[in-house]
N, C-alpha and C. Protein backbone atom coordinates (compact mmCIF):
# COMPACT_ATOMS: atom_id res chain seq x y z
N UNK A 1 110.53 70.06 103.49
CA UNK A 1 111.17 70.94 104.44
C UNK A 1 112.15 71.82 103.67
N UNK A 2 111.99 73.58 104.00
CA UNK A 2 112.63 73.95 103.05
C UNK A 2 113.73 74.73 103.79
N UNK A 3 114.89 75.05 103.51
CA UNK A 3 116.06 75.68 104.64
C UNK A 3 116.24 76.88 103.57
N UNK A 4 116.46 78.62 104.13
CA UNK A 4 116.66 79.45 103.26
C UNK A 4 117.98 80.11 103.95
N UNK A 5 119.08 79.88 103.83
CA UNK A 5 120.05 80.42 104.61
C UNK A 5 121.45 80.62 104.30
N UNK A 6 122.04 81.10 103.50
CA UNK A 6 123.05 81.01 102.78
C UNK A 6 124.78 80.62 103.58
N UNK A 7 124.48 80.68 104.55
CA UNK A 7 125.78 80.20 105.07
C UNK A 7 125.72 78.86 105.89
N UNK A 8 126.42 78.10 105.44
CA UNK A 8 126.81 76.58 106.11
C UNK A 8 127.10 76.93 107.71
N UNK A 9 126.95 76.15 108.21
CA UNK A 9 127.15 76.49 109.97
C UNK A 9 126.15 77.55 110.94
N UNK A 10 125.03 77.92 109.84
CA UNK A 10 124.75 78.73 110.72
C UNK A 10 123.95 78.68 111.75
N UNK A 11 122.87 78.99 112.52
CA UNK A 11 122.12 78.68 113.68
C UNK A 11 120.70 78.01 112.33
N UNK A 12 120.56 78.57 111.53
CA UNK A 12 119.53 78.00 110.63
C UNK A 12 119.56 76.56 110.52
N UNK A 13 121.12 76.56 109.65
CA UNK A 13 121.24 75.24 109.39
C UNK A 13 121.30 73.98 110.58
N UNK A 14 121.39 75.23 111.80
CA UNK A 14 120.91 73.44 113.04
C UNK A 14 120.00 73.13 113.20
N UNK A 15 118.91 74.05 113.11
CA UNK A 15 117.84 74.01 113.34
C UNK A 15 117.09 72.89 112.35
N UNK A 16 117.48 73.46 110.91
CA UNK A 16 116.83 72.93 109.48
C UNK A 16 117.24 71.27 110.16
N UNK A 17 118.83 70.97 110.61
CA UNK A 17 118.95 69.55 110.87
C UNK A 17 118.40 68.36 112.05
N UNK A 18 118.40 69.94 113.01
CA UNK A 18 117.57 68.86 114.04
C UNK A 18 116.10 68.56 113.95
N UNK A 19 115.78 69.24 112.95
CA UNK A 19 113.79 68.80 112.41
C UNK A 19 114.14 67.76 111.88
N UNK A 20 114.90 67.61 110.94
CA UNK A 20 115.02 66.72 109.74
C UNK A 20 115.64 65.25 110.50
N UNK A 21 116.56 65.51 111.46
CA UNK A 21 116.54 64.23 112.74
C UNK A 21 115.43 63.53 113.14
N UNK A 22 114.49 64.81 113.71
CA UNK A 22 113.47 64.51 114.59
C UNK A 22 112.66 63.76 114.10
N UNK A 23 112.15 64.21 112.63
CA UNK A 23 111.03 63.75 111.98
C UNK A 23 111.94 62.33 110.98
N UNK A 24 112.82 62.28 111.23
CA UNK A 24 113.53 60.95 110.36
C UNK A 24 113.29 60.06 111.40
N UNK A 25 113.47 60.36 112.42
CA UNK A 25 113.83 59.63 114.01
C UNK A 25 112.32 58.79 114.05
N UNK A 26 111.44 59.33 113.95
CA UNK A 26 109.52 59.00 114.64
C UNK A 26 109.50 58.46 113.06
N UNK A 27 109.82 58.37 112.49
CA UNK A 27 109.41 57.54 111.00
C UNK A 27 108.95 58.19 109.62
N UNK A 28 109.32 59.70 109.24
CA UNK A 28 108.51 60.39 108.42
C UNK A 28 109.27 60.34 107.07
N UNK A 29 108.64 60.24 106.26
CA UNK A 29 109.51 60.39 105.27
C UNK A 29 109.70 62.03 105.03
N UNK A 30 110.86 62.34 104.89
CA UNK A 30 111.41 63.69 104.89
C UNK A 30 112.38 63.91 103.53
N UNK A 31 111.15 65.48 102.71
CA UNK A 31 111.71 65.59 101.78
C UNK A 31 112.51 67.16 102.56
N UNK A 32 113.76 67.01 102.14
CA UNK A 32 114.63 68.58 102.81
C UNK A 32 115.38 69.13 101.84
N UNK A 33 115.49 70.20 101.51
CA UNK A 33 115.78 70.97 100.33
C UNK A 33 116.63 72.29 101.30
N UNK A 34 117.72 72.60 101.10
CA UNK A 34 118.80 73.28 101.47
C UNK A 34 118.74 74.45 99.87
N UNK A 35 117.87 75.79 100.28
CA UNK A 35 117.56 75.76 98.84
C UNK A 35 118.74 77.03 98.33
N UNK A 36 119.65 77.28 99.46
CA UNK A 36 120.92 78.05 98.77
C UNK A 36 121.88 76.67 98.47
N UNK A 37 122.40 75.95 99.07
CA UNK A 37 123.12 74.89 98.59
C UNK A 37 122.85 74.33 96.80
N UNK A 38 121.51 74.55 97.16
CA UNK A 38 121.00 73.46 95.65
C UNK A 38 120.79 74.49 94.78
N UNK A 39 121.05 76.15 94.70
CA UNK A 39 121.28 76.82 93.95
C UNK A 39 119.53 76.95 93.29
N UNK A 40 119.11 76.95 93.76
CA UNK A 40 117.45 77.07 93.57
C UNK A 40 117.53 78.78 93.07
N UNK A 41 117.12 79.11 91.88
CA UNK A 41 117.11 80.30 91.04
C UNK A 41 115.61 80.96 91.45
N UNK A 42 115.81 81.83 92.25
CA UNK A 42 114.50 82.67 92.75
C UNK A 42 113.53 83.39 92.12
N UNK A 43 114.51 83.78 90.59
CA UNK A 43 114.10 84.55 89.80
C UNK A 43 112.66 84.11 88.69
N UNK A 44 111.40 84.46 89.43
CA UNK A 44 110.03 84.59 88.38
C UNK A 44 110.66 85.21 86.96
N UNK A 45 110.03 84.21 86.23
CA UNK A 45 110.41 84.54 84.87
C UNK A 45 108.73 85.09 84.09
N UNK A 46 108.93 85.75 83.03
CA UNK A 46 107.50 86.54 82.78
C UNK A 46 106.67 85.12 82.36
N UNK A 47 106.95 84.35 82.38
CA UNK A 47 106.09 82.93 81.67
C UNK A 47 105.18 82.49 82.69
N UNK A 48 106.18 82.66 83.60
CA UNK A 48 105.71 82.08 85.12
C UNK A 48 104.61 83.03 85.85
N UNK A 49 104.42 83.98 85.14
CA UNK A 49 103.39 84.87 85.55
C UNK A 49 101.85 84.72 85.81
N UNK A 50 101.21 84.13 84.85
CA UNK A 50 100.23 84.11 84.71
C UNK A 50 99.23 83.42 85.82
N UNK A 51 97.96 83.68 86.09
CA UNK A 51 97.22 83.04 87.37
C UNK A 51 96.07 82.46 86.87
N UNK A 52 95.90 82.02 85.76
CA UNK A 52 95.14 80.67 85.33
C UNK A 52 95.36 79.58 84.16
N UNK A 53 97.57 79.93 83.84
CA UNK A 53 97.50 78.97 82.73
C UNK A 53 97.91 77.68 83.80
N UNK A 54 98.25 76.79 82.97
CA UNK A 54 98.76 75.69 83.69
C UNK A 54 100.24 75.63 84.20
N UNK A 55 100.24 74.99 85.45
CA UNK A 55 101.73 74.95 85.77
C UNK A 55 103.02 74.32 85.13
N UNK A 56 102.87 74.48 83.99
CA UNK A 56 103.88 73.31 83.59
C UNK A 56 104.97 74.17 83.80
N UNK A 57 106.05 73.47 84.14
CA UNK A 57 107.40 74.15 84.22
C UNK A 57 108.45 73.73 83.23
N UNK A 58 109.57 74.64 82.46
CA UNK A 58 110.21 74.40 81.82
C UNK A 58 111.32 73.69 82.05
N UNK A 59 111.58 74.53 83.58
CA UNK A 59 112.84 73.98 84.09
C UNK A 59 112.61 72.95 85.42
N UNK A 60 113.34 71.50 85.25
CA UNK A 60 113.69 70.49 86.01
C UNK A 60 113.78 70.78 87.30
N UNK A 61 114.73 71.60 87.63
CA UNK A 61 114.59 71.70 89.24
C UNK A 61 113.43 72.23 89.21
N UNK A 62 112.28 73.01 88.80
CA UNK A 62 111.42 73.93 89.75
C UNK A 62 109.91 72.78 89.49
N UNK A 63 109.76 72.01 88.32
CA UNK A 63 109.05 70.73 88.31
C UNK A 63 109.40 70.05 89.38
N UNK A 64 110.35 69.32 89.42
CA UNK A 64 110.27 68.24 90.82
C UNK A 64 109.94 69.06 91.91
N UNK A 65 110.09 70.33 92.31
CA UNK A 65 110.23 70.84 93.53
C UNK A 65 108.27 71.20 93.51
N UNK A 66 107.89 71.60 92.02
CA UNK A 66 106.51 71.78 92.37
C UNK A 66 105.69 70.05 92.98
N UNK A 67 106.03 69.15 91.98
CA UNK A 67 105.65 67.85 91.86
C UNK A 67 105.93 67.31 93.67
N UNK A 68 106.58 67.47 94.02
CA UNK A 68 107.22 67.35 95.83
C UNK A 68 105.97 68.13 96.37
N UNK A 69 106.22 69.40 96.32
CA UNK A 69 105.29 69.88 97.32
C UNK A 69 103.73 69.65 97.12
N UNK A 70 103.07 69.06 96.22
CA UNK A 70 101.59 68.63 96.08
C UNK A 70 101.43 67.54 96.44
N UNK A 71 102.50 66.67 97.13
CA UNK A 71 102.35 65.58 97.60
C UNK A 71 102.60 65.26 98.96
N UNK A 72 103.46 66.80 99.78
CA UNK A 72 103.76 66.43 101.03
C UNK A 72 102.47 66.94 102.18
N UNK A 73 102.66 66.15 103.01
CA UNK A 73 101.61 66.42 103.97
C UNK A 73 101.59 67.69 104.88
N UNK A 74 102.62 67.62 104.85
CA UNK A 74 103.40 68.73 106.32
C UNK A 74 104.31 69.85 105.40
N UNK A 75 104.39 71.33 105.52
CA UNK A 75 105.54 71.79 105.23
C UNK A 75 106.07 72.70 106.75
N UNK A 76 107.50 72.31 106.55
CA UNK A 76 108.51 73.28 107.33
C UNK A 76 109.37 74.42 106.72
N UNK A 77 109.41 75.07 107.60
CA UNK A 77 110.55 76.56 106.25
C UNK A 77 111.00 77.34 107.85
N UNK A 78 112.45 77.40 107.19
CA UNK A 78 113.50 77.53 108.42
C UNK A 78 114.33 78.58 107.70
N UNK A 79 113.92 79.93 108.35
CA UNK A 79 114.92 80.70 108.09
C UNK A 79 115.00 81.92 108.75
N UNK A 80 115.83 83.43 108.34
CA UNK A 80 115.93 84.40 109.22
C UNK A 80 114.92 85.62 108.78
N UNK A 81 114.59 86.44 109.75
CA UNK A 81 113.76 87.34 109.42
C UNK A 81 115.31 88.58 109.00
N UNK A 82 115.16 88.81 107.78
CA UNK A 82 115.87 89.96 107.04
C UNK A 82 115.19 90.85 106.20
N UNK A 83 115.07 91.98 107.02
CA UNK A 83 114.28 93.33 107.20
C UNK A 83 112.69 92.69 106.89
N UNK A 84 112.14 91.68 107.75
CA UNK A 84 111.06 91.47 107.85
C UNK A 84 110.58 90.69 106.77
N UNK A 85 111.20 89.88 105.86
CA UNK A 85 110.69 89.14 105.12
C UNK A 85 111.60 88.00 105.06
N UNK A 86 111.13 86.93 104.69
CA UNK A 86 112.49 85.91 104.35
C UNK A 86 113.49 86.20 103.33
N UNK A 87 114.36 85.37 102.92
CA UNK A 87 115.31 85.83 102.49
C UNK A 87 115.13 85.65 101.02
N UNK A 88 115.77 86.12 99.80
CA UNK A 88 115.17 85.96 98.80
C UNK A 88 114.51 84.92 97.88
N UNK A 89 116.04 83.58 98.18
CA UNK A 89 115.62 82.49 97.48
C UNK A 89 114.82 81.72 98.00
N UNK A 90 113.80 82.35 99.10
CA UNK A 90 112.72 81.33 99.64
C UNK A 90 111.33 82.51 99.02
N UNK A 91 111.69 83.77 99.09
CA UNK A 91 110.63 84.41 98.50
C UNK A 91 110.67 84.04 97.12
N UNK A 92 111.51 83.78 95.71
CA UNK A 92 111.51 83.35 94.92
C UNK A 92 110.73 81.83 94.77
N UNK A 93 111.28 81.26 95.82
CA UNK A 93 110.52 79.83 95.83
C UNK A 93 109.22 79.57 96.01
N UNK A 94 108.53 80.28 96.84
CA UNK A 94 107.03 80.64 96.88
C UNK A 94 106.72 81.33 95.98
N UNK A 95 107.15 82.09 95.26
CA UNK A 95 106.56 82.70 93.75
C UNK A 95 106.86 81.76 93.18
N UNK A 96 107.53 80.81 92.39
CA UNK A 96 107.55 79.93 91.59
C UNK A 96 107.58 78.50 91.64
N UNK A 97 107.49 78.03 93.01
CA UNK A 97 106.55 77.16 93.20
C UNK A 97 105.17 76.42 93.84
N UNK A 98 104.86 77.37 94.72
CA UNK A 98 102.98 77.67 95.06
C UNK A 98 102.65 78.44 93.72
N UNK A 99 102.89 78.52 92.79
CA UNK A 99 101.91 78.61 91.31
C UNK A 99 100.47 78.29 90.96
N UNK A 100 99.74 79.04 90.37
CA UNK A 100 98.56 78.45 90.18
C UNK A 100 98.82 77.06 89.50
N UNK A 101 97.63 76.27 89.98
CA UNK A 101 97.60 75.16 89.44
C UNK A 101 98.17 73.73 89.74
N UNK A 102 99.43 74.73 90.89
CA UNK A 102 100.05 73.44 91.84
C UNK A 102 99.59 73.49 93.27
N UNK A 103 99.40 74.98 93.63
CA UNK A 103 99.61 74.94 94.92
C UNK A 103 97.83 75.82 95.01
N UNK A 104 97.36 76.73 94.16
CA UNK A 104 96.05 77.43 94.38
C UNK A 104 95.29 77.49 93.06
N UNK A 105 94.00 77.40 93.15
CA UNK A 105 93.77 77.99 91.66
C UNK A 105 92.32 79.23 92.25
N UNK A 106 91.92 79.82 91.14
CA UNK A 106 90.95 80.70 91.34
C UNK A 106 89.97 81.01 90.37
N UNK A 107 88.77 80.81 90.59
CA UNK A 107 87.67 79.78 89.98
C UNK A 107 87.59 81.74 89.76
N UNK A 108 87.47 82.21 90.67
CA UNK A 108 86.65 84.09 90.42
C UNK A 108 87.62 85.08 90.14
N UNK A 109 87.22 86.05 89.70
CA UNK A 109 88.21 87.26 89.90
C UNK A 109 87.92 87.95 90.89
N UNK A 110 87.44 87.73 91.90
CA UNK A 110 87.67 88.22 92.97
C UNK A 110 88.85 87.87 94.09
N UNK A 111 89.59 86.85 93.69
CA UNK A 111 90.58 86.67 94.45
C UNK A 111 90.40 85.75 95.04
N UNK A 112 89.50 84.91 95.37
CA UNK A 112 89.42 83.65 96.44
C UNK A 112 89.89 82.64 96.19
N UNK A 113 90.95 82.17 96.89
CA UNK A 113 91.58 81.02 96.26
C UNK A 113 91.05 79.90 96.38
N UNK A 114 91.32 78.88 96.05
CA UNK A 114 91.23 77.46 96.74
C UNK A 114 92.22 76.57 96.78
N UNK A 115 92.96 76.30 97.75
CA UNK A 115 94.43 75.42 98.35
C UNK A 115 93.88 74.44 97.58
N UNK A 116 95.14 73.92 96.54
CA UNK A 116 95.48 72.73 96.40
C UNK A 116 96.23 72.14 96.60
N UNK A 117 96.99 72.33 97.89
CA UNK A 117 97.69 71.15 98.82
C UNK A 117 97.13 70.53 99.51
N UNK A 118 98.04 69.03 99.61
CA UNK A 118 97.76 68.25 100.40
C UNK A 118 98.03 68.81 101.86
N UNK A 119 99.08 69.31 102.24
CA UNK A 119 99.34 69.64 103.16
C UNK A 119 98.94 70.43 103.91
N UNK A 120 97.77 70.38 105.07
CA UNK A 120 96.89 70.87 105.93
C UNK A 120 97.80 71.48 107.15
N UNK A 121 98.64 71.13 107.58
CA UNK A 121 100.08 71.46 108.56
C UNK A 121 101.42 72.73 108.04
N UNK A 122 102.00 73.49 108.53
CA UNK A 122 102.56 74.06 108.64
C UNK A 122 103.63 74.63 109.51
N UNK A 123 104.35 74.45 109.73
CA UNK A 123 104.98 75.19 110.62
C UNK A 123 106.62 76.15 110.20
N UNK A 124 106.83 77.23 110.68
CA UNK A 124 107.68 78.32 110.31
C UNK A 124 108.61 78.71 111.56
N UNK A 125 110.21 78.07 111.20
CA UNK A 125 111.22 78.37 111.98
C UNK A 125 111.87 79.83 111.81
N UNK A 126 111.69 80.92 112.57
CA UNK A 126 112.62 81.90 111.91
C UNK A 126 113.51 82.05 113.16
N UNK A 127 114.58 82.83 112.80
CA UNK A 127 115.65 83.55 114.11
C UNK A 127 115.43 85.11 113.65
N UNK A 128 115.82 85.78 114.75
CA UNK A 128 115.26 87.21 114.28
C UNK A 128 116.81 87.66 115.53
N UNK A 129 117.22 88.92 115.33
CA UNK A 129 117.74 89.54 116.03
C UNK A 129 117.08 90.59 116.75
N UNK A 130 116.08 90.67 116.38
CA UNK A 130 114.66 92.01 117.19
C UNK A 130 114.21 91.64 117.98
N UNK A 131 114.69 91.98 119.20
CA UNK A 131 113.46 91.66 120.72
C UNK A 131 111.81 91.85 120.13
N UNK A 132 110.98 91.08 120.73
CA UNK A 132 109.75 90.62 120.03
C UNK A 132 109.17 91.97 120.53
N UNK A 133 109.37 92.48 121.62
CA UNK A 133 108.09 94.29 121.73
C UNK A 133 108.37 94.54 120.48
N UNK A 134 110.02 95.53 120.68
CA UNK A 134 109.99 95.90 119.29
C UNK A 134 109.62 95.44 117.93
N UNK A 135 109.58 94.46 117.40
CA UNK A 135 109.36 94.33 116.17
C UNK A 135 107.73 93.72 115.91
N UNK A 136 107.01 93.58 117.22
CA UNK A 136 105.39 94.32 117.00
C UNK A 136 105.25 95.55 117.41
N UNK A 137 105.68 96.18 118.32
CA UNK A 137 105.19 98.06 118.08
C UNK A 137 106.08 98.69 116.77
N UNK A 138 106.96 97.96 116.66
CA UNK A 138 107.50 99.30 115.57
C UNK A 138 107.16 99.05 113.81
N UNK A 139 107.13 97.41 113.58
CA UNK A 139 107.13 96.45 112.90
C UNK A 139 105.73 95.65 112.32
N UNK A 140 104.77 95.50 113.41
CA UNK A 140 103.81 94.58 113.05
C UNK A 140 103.91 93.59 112.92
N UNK A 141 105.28 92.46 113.08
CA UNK A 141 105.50 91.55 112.69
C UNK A 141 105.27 90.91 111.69
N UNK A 142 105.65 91.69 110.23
CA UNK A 142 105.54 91.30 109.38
C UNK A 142 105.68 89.97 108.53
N UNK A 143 106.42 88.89 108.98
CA UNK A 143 106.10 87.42 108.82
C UNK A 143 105.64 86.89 109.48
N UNK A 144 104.94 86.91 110.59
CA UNK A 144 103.47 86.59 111.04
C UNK A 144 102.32 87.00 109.46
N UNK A 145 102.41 87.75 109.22
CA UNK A 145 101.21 88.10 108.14
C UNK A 145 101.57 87.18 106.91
N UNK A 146 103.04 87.39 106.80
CA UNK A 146 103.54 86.56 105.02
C UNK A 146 103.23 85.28 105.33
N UNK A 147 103.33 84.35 106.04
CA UNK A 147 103.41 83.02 106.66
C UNK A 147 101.55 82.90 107.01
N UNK A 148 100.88 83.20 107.93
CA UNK A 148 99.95 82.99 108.61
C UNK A 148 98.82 83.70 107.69
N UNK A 149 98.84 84.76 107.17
CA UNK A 149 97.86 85.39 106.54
C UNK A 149 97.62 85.41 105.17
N UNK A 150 98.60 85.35 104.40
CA UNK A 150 99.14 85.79 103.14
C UNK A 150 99.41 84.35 101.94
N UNK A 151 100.30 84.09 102.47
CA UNK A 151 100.84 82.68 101.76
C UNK A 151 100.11 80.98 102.34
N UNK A 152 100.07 80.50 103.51
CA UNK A 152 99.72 79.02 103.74
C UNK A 152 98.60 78.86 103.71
N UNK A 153 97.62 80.19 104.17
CA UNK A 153 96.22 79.59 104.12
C UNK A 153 95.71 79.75 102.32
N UNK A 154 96.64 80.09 101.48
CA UNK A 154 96.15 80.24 100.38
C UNK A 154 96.35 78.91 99.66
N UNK A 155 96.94 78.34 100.39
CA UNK A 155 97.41 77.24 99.35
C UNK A 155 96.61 76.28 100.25
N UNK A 156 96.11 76.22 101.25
CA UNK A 156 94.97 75.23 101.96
C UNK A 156 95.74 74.79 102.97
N UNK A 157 96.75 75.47 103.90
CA UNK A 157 97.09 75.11 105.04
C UNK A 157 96.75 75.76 106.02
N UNK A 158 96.03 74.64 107.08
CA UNK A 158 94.86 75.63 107.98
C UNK A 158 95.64 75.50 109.54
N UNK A 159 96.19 74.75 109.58
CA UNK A 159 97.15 74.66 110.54
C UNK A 159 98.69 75.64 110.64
N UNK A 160 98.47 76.72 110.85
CA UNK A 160 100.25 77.04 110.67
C UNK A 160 100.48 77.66 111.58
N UNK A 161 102.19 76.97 112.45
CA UNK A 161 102.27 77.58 113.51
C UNK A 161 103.85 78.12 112.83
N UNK A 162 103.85 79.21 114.13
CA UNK A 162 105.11 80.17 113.56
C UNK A 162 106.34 79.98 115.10
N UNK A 163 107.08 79.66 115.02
CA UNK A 163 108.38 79.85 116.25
C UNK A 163 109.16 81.20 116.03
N UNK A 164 109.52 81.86 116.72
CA UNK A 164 110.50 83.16 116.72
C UNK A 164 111.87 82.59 117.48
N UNK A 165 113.13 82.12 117.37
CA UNK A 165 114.05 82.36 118.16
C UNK A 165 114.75 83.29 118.11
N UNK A 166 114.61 84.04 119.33
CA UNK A 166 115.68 85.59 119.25
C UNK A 166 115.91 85.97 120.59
N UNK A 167 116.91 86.66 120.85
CA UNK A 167 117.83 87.39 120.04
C UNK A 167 119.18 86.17 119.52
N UNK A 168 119.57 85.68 118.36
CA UNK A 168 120.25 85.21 118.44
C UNK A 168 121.79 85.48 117.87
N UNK A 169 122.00 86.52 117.60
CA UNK A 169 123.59 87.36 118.08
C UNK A 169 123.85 86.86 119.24
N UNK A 170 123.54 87.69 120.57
CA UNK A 170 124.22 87.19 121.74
C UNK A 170 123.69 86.51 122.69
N UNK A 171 122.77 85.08 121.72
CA UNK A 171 122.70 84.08 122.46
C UNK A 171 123.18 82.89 122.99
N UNK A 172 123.66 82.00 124.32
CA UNK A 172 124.58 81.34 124.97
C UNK A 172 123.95 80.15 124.42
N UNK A 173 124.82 79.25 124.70
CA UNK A 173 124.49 77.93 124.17
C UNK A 173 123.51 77.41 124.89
N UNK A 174 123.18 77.64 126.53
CA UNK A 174 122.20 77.07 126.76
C UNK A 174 120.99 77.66 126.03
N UNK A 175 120.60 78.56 125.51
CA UNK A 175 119.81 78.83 124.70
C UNK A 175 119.42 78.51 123.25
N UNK A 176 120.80 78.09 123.09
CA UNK A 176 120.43 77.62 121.69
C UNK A 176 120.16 76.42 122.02
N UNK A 177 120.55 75.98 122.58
CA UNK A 177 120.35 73.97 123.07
C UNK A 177 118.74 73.41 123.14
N UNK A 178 118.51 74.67 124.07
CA UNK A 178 117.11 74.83 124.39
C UNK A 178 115.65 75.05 123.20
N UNK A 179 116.50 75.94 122.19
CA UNK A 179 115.84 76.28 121.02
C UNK A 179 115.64 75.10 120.07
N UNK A 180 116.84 74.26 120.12
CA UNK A 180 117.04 73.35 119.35
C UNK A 180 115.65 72.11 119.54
N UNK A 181 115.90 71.55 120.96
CA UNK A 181 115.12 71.21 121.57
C UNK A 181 113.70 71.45 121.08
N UNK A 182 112.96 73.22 121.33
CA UNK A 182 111.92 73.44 121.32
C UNK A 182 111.56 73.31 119.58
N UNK A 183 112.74 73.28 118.78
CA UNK A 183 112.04 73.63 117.11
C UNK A 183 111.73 71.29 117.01
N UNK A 184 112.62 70.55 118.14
CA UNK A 184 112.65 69.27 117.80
C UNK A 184 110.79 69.37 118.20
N UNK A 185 110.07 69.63 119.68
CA UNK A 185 108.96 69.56 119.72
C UNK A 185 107.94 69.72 118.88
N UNK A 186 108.26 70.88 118.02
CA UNK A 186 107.35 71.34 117.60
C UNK A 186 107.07 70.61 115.83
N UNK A 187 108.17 69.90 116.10
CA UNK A 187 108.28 69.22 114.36
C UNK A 187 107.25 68.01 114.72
N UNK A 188 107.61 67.32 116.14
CA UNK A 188 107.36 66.08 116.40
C UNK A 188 105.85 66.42 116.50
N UNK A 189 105.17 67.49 116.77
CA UNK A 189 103.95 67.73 116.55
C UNK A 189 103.14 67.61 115.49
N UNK A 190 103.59 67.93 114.56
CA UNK A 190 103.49 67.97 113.21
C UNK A 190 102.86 66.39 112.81
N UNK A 191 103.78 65.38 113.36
CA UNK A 191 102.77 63.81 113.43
C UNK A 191 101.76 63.74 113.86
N UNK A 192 101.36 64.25 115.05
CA UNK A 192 99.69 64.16 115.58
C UNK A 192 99.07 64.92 115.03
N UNK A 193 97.67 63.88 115.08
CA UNK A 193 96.32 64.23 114.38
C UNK A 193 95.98 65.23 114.86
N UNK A 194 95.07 66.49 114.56
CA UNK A 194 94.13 67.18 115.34
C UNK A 194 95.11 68.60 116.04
């Protein structure tokens, strides 16, 4: 479970905690990574480039974090839509750790990947401040595509569902309560088969 959100207290970080409840609560083992806290360095280095050497990593944190994610079943990623993409140190984190070799490899040069995760499940918490018309007529909903099109099914996750909570500037607590609630459902889903 990965949290991308740089400020402590924020509507992210309840969210990131009440999954990490939920799914502690029903029995899961839960790996959770707070990846501004833990100072997770976003920055692709030219080494890290390549799309058929091997993944070995130089640096410690981004090994365990690859070594973690080829083993988890389920991933979660909780964060805000900022100007339509996640925020950096989670875009950094998917460049340098879905790497060939951990997370896809590609037998052709034509581009076809093949997921090498375990993890068949997905699901994507964001908060957005854009009423949802707008940001499909004006927008396209551009992390719908990064999430659903682009990134999970490449790595072999065929399951991925996406949550939007918004508007959350001037949203009341019964709404957030409610949100809270709906991101707890949707984790607890994540346990059932099928």
């Amino acid at each position: 479970m990965y949290l991308a959100h740089p400020r402590p207290g924020s509507f992210n970080h309840a969210l990131f905690e009440a999954v990490v409840e939920e799914l502690s609560g029903r029995g899961a083992e839960v790996v959770a990574h707070d990846l501004c806290a833990e100072g997770f360095d976003p920055r692709l280095s030219g080494d890290e480039t390549g799309t058929v050497e091997s993944a070995d990593a130089k640096d410690g944190q981004l090994a365990r974090h690859r070594a973690e994610v080829a083993g988890l079943d389920a991933l979660v990623f909780v964060h805000p839509n900022w100007w339509g993409m996640p925020p950096a140190v989670l875009t950094g984190w998917v460049q340098r750790v879905l790497a060939p070799g951990v997370a896809y490899k590609l037998d052709t040069a034509d581009g076809e990947p093949a997921g090498l995760l375990k993890a068949g499940k997905a699901l994507v918490l964001n908060t957005s401040d854009t009423p949802a018309d707008r940001e499909e007529s004006e927008f396209g909903d551009p992390l719908h595509t990064i999430w659903s099109a682009c990134v999970l099914p490449y790595v072999g996750a065929t399951d991925v569902r996406r949550v939007v909570f918004r508007t959350v500037t001037d949203s009341s607590d019964e709404e957030r309560t409610a949100w809270l609630t709906e991101a707890r459902r949707q984790a607890a889903a994540l346990l059932t088969s099928a």
